[in-house]
N, C-alpha and C. Protein backbone atom coordinates (compact mmCIF):
# COMPACT_ATOMS: atom_id res chain seq x y z
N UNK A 1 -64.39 -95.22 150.58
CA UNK A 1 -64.35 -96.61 150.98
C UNK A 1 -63.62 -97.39 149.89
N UNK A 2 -62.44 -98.53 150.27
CA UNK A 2 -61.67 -99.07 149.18
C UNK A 2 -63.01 -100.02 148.77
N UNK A 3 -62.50 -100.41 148.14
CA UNK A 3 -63.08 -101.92 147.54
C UNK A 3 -63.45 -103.01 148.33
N UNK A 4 -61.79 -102.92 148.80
CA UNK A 4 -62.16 -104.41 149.83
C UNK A 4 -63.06 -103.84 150.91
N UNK A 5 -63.06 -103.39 151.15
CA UNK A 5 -64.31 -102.70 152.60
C UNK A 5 -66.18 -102.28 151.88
N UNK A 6 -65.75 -102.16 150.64
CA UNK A 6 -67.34 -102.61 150.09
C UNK A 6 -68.24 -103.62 149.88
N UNK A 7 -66.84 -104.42 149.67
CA UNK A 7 -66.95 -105.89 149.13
C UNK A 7 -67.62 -106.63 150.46
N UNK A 8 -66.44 -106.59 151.72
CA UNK A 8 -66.69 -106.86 153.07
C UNK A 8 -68.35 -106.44 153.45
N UNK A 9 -68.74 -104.60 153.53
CA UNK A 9 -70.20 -104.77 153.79
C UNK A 9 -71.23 -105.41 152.78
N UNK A 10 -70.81 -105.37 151.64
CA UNK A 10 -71.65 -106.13 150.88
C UNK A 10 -71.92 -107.66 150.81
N UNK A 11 -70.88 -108.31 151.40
CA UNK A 11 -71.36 -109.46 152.20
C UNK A 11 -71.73 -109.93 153.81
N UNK A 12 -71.39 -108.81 154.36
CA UNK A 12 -71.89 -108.86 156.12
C UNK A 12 -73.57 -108.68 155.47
N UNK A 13 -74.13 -107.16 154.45
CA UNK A 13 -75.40 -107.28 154.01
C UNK A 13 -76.29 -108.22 153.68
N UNK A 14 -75.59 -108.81 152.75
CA UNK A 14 -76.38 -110.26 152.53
C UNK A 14 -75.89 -111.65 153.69
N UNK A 15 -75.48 -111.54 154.23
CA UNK A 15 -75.68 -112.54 155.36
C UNK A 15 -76.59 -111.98 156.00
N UNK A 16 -76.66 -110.87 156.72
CA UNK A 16 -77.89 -110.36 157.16
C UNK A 16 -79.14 -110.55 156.85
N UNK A 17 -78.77 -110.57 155.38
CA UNK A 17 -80.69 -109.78 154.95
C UNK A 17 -81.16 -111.88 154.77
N UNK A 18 -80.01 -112.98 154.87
CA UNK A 18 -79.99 -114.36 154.94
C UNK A 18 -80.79 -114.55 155.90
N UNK A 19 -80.06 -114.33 156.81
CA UNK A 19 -80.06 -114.86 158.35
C UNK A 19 -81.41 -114.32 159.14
N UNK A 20 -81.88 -113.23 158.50
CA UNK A 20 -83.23 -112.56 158.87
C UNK A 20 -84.38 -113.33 158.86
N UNK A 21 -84.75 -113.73 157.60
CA UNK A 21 -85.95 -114.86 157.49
C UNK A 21 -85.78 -115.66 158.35
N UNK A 22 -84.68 -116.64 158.44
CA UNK A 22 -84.12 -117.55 159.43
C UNK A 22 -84.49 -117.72 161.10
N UNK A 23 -84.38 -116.36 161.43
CA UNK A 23 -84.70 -116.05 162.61
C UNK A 23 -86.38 -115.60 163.10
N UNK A 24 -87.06 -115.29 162.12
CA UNK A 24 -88.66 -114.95 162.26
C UNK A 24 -88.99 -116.78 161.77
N UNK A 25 -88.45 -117.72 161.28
CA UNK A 25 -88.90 -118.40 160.62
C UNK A 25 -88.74 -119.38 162.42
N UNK A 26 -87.92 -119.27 162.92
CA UNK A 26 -87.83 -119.98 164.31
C UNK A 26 -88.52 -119.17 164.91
N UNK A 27 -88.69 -117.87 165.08
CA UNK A 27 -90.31 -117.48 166.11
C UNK A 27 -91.36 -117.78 165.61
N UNK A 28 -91.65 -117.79 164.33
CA UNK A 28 -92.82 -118.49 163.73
C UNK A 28 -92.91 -120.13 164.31
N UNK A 29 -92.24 -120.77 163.99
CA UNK A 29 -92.05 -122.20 164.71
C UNK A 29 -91.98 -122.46 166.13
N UNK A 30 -91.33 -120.87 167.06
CA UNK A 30 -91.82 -121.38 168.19
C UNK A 30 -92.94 -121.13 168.51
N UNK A 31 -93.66 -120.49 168.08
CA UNK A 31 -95.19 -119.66 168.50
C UNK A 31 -96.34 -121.15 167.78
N UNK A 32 -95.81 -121.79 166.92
CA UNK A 32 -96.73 -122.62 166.67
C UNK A 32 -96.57 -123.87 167.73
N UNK A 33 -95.68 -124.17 168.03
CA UNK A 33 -95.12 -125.17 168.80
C UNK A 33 -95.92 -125.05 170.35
N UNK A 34 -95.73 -123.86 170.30
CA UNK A 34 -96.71 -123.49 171.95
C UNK A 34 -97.93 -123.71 172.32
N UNK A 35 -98.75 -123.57 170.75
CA UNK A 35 -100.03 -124.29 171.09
C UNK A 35 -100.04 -126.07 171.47
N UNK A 36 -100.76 -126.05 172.81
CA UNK A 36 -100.46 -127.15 172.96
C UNK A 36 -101.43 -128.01 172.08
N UNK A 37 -102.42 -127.79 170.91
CA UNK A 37 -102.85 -128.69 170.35
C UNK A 37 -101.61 -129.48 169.54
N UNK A 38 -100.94 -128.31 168.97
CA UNK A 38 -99.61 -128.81 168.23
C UNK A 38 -98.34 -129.61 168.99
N UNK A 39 -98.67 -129.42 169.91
CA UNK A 39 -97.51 -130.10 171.14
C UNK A 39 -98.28 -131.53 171.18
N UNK A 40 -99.18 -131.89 171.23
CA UNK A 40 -100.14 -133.00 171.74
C UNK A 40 -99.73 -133.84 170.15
N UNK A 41 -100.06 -133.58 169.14
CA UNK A 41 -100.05 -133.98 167.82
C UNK A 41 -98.87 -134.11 167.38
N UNK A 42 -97.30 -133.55 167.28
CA UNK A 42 -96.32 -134.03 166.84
C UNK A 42 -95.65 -134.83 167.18
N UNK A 43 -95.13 -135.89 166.33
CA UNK A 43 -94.27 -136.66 167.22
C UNK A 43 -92.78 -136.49 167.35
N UNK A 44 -92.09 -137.50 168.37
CA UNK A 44 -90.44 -137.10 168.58
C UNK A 44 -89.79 -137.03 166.82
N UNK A 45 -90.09 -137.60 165.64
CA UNK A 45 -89.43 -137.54 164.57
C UNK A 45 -89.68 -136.68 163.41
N UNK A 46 -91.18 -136.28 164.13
CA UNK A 46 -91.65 -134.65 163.70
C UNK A 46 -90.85 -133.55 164.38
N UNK A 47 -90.53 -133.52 165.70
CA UNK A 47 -89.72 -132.70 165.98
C UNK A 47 -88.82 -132.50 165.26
N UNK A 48 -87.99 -133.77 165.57
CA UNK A 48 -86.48 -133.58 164.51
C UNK A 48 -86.72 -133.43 163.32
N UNK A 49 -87.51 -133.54 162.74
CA UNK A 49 -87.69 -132.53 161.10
C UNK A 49 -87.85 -131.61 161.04
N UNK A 50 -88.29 -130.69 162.03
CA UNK A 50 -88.40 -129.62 162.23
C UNK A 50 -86.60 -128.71 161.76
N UNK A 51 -87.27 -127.42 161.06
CA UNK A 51 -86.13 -126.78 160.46
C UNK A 51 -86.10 -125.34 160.32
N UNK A 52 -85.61 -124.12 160.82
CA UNK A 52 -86.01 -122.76 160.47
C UNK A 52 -85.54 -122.40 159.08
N UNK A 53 -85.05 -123.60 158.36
CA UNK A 53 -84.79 -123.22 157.00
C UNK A 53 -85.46 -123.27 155.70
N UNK A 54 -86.72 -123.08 155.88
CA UNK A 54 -87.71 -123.31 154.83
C UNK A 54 -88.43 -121.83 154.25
N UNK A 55 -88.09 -122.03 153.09
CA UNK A 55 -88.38 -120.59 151.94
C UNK A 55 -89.12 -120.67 150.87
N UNK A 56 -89.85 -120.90 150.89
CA UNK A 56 -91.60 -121.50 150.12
C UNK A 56 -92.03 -119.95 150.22
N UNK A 57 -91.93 -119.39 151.33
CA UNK A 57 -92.83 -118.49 151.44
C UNK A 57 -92.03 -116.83 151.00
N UNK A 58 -90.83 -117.33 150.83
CA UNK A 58 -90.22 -115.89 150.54
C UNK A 58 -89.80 -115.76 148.74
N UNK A 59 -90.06 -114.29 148.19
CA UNK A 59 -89.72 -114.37 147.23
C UNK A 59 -88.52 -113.62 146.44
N UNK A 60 -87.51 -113.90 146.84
CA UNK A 60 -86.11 -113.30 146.84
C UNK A 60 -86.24 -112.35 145.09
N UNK A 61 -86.83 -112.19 144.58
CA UNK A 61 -86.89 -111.16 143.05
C UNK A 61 -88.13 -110.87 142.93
N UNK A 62 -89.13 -110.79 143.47
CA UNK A 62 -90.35 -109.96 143.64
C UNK A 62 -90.44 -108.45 144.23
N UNK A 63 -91.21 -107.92 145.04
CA UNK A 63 -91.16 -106.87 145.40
C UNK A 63 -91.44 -107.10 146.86
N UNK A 64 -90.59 -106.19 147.86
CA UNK A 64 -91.54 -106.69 148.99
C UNK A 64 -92.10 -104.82 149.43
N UNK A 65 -93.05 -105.41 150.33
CA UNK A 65 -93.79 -103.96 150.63
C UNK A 65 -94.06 -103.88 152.12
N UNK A 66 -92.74 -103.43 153.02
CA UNK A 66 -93.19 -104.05 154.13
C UNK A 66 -94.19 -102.81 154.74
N UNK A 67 -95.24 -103.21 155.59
CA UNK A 67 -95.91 -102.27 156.12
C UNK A 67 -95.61 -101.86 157.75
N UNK A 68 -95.02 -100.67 157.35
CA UNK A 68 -94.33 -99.78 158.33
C UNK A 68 -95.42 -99.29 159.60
N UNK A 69 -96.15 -99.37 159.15
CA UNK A 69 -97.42 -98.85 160.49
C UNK A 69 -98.12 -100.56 161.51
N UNK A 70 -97.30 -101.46 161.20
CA UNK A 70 -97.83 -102.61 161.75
C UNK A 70 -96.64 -103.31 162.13
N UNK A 71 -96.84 -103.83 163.27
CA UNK A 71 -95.56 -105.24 163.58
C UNK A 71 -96.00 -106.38 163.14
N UNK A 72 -95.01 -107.35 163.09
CA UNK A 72 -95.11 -108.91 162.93
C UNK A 72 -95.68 -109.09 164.09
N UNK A 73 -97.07 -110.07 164.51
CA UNK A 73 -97.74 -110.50 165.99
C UNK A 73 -96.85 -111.82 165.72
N UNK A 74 -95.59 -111.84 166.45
CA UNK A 74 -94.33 -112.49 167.01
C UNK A 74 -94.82 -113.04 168.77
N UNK A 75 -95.32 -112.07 169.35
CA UNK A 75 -96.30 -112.52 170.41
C UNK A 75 -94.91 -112.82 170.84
N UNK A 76 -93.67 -112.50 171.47
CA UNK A 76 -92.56 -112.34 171.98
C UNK A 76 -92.50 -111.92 173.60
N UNK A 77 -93.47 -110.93 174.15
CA UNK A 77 -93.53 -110.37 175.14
C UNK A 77 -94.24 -111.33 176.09
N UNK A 78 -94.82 -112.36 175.63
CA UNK A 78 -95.64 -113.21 176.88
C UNK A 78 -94.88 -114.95 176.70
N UNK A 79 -94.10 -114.74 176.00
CA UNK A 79 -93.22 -116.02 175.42
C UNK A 79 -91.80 -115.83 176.93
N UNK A 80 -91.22 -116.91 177.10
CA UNK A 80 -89.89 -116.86 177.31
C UNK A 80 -88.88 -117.78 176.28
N UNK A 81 -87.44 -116.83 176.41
CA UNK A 81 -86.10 -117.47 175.47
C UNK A 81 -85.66 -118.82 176.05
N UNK A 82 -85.70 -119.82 175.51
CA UNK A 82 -84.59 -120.77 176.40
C UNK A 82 -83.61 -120.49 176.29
N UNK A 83 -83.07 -120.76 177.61
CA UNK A 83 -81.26 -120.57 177.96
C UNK A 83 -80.33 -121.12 176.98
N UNK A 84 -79.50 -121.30 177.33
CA UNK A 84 -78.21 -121.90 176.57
C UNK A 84 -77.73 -123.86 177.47
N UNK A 85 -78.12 -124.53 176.53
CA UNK A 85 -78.21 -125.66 177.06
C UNK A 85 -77.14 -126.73 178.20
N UNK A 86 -77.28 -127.15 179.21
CA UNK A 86 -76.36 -127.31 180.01
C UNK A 86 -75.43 -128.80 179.00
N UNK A 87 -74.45 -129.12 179.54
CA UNK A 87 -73.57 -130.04 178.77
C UNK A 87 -74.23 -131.42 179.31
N UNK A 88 -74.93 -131.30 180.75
CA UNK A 88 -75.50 -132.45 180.98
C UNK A 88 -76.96 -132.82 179.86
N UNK A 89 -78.13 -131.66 179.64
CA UNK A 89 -78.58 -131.25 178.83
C UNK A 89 -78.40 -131.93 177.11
N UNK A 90 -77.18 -131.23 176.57
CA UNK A 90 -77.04 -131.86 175.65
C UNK A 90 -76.44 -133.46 174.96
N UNK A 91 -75.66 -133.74 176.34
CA UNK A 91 -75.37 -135.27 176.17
C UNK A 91 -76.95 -136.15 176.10
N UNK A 92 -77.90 -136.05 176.68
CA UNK A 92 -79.18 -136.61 176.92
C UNK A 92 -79.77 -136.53 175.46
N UNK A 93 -79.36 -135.35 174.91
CA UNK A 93 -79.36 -135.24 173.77
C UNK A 93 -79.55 -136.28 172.17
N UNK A 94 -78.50 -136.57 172.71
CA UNK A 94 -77.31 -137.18 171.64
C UNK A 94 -77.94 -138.69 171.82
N UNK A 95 -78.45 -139.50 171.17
CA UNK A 95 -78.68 -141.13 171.02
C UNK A 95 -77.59 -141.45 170.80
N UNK A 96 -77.36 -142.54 172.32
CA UNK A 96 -76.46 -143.22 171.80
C UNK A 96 -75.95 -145.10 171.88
């Protein structure tokens, strides 16, 4: 493998191993969101603060130990994905 093609997976890697937290950090947020006590209690400007970018909880130079005999309860299988938003959708969106 040259260089430049190490270089290349060695940053597709770390975007990856980025973008990972990122994405459990929005199923974590949607799974809390679902309880409707939490639906009842936030408001519209709590929503919009809402962020999958928060890392309090990860420790990027520690050790991690993931345990291979257990899943994340992601609770994914009784959840549905939302679609991809219509353009009418996202104009309603937008304050204007």
């Amino acid at each position: 493998m040259t260089r430049k093609e190490s270089q290349e997976v060695s940053m597709l890697a770390l975007h990856l191993l980025q973008s990972a937290p990122v994405h459990v950090n929005t199923l974590l947020t949607q799974q809390v969101l679902a309880d409707p006590k939490w639906a009842d209690t936030l408001t519209d400007a709590d929503r919009h603060a809402l962020s999958p970018l928060f890392w309090t909880h990860v420790n990027p130079y520690g050790r991690f130990e993931p345990d291979m005999n257990r899943r994340l309860d992601l609770d994914l299988a009784t959840r549905t994905v939302p679609g991809p938003r219509t353009p009418r959708e996202e104009g309603a969106a937008v304050p204007g």
